[in-house]
Protein backbone atom coordinates (compact mmCIF):
# COMPACT_ATOMS: atom_id res chain seq x y z
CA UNK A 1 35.24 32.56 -1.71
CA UNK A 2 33.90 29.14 -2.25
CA UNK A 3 30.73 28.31 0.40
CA UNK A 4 31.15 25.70 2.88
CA UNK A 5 30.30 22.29 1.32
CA UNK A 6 27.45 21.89 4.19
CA UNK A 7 25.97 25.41 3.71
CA UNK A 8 24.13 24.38 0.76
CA UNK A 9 22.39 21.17 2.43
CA UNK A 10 21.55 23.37 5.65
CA UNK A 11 19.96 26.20 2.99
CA UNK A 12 17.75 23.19 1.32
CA UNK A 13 17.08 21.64 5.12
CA UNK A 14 15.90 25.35 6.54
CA UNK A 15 13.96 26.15 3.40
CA UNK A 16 11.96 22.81 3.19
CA UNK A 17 10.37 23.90 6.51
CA UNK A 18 9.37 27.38 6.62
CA UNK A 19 9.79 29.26 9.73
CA UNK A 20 12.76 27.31 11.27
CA UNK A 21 15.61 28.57 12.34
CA UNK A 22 18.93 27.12 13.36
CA UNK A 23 18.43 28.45 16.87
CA UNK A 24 15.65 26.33 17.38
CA UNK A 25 17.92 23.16 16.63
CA UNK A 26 19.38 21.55 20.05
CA UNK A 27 22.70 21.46 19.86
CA UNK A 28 22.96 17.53 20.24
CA UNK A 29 20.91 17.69 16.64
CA UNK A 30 23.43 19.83 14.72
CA UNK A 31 23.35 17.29 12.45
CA UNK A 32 22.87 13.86 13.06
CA UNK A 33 24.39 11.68 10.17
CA UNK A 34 23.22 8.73 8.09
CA UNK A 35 25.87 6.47 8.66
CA UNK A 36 27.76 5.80 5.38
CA UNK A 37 26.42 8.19 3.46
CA UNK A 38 28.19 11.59 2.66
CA UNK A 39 25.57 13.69 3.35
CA UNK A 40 23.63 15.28 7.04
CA UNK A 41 20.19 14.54 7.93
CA UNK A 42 18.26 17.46 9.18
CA UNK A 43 15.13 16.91 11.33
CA UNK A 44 12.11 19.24 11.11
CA UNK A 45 11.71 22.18 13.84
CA UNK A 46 8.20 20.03 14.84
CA UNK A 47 9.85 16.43 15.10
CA UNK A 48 10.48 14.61 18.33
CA UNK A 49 13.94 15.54 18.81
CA UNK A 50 15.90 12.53 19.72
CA UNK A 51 19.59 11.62 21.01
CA UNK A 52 22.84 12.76 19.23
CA UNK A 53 23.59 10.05 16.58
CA UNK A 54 27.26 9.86 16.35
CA UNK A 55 29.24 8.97 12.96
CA UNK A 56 30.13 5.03 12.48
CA UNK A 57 28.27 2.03 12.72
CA UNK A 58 25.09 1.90 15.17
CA UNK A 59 24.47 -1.02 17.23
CA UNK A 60 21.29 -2.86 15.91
CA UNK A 61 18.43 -4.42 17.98
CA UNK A 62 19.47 -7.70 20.56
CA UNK A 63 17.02 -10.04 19.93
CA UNK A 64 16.14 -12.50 23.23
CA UNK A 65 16.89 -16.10 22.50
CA UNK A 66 12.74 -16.73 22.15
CA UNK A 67 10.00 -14.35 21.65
CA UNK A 68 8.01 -14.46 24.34
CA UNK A 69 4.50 -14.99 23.90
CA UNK A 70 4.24 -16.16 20.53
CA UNK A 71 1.47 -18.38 19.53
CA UNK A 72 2.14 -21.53 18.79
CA UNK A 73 3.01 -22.81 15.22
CA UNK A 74 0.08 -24.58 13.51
CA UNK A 75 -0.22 -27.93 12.46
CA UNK A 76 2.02 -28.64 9.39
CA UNK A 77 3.99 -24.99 9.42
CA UNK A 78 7.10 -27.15 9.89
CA UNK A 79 8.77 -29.88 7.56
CA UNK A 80 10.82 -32.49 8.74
CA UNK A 81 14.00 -30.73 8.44
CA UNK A 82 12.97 -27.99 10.70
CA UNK A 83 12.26 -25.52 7.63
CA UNK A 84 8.76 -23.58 7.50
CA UNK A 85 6.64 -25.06 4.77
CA UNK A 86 5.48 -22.52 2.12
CA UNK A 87 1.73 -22.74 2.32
CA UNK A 88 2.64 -21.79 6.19
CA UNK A 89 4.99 -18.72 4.86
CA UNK A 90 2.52 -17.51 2.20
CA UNK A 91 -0.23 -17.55 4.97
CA UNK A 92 2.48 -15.51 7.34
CA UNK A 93 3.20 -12.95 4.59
CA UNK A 94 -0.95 -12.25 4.52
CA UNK A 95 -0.43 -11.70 8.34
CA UNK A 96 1.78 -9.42 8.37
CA UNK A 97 0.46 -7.30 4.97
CA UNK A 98 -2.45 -7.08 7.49
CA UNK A 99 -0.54 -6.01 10.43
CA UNK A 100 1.25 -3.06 8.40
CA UNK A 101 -1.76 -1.82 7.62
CA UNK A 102 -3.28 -1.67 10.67
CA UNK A 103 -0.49 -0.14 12.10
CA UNK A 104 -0.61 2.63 9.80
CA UNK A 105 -2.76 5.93 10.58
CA UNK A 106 -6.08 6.19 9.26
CA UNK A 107 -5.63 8.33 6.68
CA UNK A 108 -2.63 6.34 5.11
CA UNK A 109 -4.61 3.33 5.81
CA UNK A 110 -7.55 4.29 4.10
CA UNK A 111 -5.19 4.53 0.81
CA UNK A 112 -4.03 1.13 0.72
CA UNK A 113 -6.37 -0.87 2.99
CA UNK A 114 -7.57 -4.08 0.60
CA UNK A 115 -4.82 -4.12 -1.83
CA UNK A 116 -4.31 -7.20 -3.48
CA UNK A 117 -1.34 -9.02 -2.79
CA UNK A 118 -0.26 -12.33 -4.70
CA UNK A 119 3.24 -15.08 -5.19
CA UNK A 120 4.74 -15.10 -8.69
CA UNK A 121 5.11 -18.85 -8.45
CA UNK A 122 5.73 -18.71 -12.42
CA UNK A 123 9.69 -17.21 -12.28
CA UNK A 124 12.66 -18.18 -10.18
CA UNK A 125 13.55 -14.52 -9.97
CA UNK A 126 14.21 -12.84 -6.73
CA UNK A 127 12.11 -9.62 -6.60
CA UNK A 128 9.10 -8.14 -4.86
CA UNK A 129 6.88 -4.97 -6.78
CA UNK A 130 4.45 -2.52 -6.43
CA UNK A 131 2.39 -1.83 -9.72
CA UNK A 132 -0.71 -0.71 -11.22
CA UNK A 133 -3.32 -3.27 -13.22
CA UNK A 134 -5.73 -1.85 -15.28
CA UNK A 135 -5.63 1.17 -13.29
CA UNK A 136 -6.15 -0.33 -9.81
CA UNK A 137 -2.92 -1.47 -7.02
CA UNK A 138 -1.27 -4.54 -6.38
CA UNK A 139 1.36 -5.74 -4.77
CA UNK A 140 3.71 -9.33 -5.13
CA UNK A 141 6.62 -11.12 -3.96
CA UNK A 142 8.11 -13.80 -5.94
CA UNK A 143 8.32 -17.37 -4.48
CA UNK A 144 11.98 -17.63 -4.96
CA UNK A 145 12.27 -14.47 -2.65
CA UNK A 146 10.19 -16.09 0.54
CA UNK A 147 11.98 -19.35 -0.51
CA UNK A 148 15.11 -17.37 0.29
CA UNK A 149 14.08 -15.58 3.18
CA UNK A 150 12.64 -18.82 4.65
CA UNK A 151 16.00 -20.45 4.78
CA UNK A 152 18.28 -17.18 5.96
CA UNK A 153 15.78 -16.78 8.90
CA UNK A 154 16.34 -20.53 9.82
CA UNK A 155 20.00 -19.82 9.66
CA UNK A 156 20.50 -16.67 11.71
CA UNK A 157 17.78 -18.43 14.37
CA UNK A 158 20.11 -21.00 14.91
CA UNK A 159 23.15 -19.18 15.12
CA UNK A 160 21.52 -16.78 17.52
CA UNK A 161 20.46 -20.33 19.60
CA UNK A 162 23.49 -22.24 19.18
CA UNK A 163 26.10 -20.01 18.63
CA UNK A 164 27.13 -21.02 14.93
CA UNK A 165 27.84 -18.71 12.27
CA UNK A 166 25.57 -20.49 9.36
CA UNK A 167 23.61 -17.38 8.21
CA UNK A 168 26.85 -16.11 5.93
CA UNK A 169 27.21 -19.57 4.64
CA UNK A 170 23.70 -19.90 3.27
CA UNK A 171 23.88 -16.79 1.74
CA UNK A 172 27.07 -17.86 0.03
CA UNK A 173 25.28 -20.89 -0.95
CA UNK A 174 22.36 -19.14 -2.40
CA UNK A 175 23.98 -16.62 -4.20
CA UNK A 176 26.21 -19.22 -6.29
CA UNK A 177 23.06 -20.71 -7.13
CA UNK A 178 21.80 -17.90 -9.06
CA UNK A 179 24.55 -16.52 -10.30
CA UNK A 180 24.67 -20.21 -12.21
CA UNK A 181 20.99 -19.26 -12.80
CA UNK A 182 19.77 -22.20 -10.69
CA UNK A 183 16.90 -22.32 -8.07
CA UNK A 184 17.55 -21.44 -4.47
CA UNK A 185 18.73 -24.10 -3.32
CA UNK A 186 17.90 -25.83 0.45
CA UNK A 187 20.93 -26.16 2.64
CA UNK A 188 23.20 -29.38 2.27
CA UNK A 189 23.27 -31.85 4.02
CA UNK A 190 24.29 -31.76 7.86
CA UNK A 191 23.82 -28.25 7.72
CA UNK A 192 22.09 -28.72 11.46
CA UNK A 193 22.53 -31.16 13.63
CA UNK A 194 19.33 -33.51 14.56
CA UNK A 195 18.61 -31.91 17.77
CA UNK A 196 18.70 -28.36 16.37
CA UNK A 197 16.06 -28.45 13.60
CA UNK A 198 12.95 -28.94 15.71
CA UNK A 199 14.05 -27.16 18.74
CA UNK A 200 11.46 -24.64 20.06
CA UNK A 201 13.93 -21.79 20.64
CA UNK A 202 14.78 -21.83 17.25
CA UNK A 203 11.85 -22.52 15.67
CA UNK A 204 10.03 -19.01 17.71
CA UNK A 205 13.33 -16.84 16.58
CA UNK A 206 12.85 -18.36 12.91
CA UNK A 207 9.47 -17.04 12.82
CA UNK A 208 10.13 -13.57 14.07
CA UNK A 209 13.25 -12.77 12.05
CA UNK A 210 11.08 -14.33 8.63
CA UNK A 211 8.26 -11.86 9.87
CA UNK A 212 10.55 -8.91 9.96
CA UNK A 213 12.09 -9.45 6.72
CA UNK A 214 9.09 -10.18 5.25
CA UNK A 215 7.66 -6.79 7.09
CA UNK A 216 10.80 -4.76 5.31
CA UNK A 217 10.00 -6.38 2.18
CA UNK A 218 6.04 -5.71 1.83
CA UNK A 219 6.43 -2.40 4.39
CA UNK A 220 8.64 -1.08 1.54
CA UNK A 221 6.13 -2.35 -1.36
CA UNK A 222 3.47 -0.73 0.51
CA UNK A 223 4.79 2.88 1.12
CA UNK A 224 5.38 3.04 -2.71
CA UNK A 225 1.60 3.09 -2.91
CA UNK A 226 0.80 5.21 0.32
CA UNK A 227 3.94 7.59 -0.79
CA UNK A 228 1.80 8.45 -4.37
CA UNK A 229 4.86 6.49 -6.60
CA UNK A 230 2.72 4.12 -8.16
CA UNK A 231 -0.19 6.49 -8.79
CA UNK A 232 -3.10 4.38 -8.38
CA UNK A 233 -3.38 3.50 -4.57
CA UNK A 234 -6.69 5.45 -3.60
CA UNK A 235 -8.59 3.60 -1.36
CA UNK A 236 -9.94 0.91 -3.99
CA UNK A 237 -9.12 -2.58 -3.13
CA UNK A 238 -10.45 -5.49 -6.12
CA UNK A 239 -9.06 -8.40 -7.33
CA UNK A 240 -5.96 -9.52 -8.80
CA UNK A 241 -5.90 -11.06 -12.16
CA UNK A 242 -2.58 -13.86 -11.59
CA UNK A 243 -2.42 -14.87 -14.97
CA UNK A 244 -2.46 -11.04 -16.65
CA UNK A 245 0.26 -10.24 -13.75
CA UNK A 246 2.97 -13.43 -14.05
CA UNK A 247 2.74 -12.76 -17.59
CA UNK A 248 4.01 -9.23 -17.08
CA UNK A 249 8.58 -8.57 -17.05
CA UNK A 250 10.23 -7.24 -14.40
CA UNK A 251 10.69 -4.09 -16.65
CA UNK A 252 7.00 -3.81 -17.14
CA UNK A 253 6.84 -2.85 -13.14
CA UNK A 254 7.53 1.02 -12.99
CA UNK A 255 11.35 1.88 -11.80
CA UNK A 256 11.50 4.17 -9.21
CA UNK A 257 14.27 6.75 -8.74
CA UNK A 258 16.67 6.66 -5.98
CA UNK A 259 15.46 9.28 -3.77
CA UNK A 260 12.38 6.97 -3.92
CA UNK A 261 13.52 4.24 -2.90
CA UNK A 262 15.06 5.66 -0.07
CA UNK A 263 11.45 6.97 1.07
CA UNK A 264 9.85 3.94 0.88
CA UNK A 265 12.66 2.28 3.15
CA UNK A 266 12.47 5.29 5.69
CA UNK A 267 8.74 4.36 5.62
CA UNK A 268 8.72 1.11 5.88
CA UNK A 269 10.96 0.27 8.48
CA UNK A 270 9.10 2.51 10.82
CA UNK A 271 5.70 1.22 9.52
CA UNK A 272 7.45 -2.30 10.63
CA UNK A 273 8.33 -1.22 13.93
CA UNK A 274 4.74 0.55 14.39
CA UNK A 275 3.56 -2.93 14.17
CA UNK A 276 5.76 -4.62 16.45
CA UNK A 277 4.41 -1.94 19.23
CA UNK A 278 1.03 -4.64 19.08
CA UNK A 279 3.42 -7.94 19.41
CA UNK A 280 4.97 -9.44 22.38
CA UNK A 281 8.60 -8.58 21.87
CA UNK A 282 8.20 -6.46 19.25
CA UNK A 283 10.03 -6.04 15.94
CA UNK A 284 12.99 -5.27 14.76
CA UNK A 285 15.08 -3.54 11.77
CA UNK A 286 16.95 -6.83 11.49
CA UNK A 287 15.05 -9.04 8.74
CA UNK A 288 15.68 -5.27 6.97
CA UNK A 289 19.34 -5.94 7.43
CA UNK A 290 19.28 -9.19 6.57
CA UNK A 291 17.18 -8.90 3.24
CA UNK A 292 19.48 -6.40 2.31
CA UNK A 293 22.48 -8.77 2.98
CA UNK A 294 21.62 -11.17 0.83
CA UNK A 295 20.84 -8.96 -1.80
CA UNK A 296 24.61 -7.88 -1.24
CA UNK A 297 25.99 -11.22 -1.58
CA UNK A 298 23.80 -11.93 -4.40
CA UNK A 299 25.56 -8.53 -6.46
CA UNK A 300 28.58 -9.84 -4.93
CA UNK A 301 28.47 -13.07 -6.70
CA UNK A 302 25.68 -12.85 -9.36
CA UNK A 303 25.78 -9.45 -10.63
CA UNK A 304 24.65 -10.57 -14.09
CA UNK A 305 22.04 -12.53 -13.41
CA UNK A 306 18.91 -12.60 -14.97
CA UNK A 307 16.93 -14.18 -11.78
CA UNK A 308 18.51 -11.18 -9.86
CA UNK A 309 15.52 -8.49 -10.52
CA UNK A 310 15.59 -6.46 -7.11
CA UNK A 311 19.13 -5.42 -8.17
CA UNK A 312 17.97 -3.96 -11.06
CA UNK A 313 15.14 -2.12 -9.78
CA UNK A 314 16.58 -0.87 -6.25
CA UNK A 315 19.51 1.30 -4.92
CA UNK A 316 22.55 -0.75 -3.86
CA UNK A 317 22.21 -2.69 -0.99
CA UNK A 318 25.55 -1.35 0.69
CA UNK A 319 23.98 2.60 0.82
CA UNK A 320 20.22 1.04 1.76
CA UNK A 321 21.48 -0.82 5.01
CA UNK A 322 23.13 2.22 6.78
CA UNK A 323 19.20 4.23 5.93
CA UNK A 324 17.64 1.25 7.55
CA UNK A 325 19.58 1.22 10.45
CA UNK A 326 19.29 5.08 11.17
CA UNK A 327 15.80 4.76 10.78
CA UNK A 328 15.62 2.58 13.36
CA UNK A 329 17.84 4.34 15.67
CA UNK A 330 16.36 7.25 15.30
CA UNK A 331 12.34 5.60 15.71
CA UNK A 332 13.39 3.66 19.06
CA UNK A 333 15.12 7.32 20.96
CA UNK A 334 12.03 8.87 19.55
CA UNK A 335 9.81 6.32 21.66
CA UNK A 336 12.09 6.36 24.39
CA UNK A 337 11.93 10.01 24.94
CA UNK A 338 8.59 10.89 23.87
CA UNK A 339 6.82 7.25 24.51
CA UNK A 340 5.91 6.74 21.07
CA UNK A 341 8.12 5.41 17.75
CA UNK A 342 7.18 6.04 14.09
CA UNK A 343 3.92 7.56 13.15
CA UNK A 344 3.52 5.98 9.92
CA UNK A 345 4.25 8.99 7.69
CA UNK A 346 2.11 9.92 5.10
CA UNK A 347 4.40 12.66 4.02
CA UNK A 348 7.71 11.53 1.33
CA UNK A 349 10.16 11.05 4.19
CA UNK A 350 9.82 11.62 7.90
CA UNK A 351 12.67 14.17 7.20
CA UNK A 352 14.19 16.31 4.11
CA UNK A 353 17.24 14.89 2.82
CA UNK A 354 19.24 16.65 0.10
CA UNK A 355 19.17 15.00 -2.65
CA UNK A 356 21.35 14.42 -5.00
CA UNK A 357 23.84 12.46 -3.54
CA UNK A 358 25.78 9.60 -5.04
CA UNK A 359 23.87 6.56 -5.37
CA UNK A 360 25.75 4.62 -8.00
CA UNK A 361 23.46 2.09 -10.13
């Protein structure tokens, strides 16, 4: 008689925790699922049990049409067309590298607290990496990528303050681009009206979506080195050398499995939302989401392209976005029942998940 095709996942669940039994599971927690994937989640006998997640699609955060209490913008974040400038983002991205660490616990923090982080300004890939130099960690986005995620959070800002549908149609536009190998382009054009670019609503809701996909980006980055992938993350801080790193490929950065990847998204959307905890209004999976879009339309439309680097290096988009979203879910009935969210794992995953399943390449 052929086993049940759950048993064996249960077996590997049960066994990766010593001591639990299946009577100690509620019965709202037999299993929660992943949405999208093929495969139950099963929580440790010690973890803050949280509500019943059902099979299908989970509704995401809804943002407020401003964050409140925000600080203001500084002088010269803002061109005249209502997009953030990039000395402004690059300064932002140091902000919130900062604010993931802190919100990390001290012994994770102690692992990665003064790594160097740096902007490839040298490529017009898209990609962001966690590596080793000379034996010590680093950490870098490439321009092209916070160019990118500079003009998607202007988008979805105004469509959540005007009610247009622009975001989809930017990533469209971007995505041609490199697929013909080109640079990311800015928006054409009349893409906003005059009133819209410089209007505060949408200027506070562009900064907090670029945050949080900036936070997904780096938060993921980051748990490679507090997760033990890269090898080197031990406390030691230093310099980076710019010119011995933008001479380095894309295929000189170490390629992490799939079960991997998956870890460091687990970890750093919580480590995102651990942060938000300290900000007015929080944050949210969505800049997560919305990374991961693009990088969907981009394999959509520019599956061979050379500037494409992320898609080489990281599971499909499609299977991530479901994992970030369940994360999420699961971190917010976790601080509504037990008054606290993530706690910054410094474990592989916050729970076991049997592995393999299908990610296809």
């Amino acid at each position: 008689m052929r086993p049940p095709r759950w048993l064996l996942p249960l077996a590997a669940s049960l066994a990766w925790f010593p001591g639990t039994s299946w009577a100690q599971v509620p019965q709202q927690m037999r299993p929660p699922w992943i949405p999208g994937l093929p495969v139950p989640v099963f929580l440790p006998p010690n973890f803050p049990w949280s509500t019943s997640v059902p099979p299908g699609p989970q509704p995401g955060p809804q943002p407020g049409p401003q964050q409140p209490g925000m600080a203001a913008l500084p002088a010269g974040a803002v061109d005249q067309n209502g997009y953030f400038t990039i000395p402004f983002m690059r300064s932002e991205a140091e902000q919130v590298l900062n604010e993931l660490v802190a919100a990390l616990n001290p012994t994770t923090r102690a692992k990665v607290q003064g790594i160097p982080f740096a902007f490839d300004s040298q490529t017009n890939e898209i990609n962001a990496f966690a590596g080793c130099q000379n034996g010590s960690p680093f950490m870098a986005m490439t321009l092209p990528l916070l160019r990118a995620m500079g003009h998607i959070a202007e988008a979805k800002a105004a469509d959540e303050v005007f009610g247009t549908r622009r975001v989809d149609s930017y990533m469209r536009q971007a995505a041609e681009a490199m697929a013909a190998n080109a640079p990311i382009p800015d928006p054409p054009p009349g893409f906003y009206a005059a009133h819209e670019t410089h209007d505060p609503r949408k200027l506070g809701r562009q900064r907090v979506i670029l945050d949080e996909m900036i936070g997904f980006v780096m938060g993921h980055e980051l748990a490679h080195h507090y997760l033990g992938h890269t090898g080197c993350a031990n406390g030691s801080g230093g310099a980076i050398d710019p010119g011995v790193l933008f001479r380095l490929p894309s295929r000189a950065i170490p390629v992490f499995n799939q079960p991997i990847e998956a870890g460091a998204d687990v970890n750093g959307v919580e480590n995102v939302l651990d942060a938000g905890v300290n900000r007015p209004g929080g944050l949210t999976e969505m800049g997560g989401v919305l990374t991961l879009q693009f990088f969907g339309a981009l394999q959509q439309l520019s599956p061979g392209s050379l500037l494409t680097g992320v898609l080489r290096t990281h599971p499909q988009p499609q299977l991530r976005i479901p994992l970030v979203q369940q994360t999420a879910h699961q971190w917010r009935a976790r601080r509504a029942a037990w008054g606290t969210g993530g706690t910054s794992p410094s474990g592989p995953l916050p729970f076991p998940i049997p592995f393999p399943f299908p990610f296809p390449r």
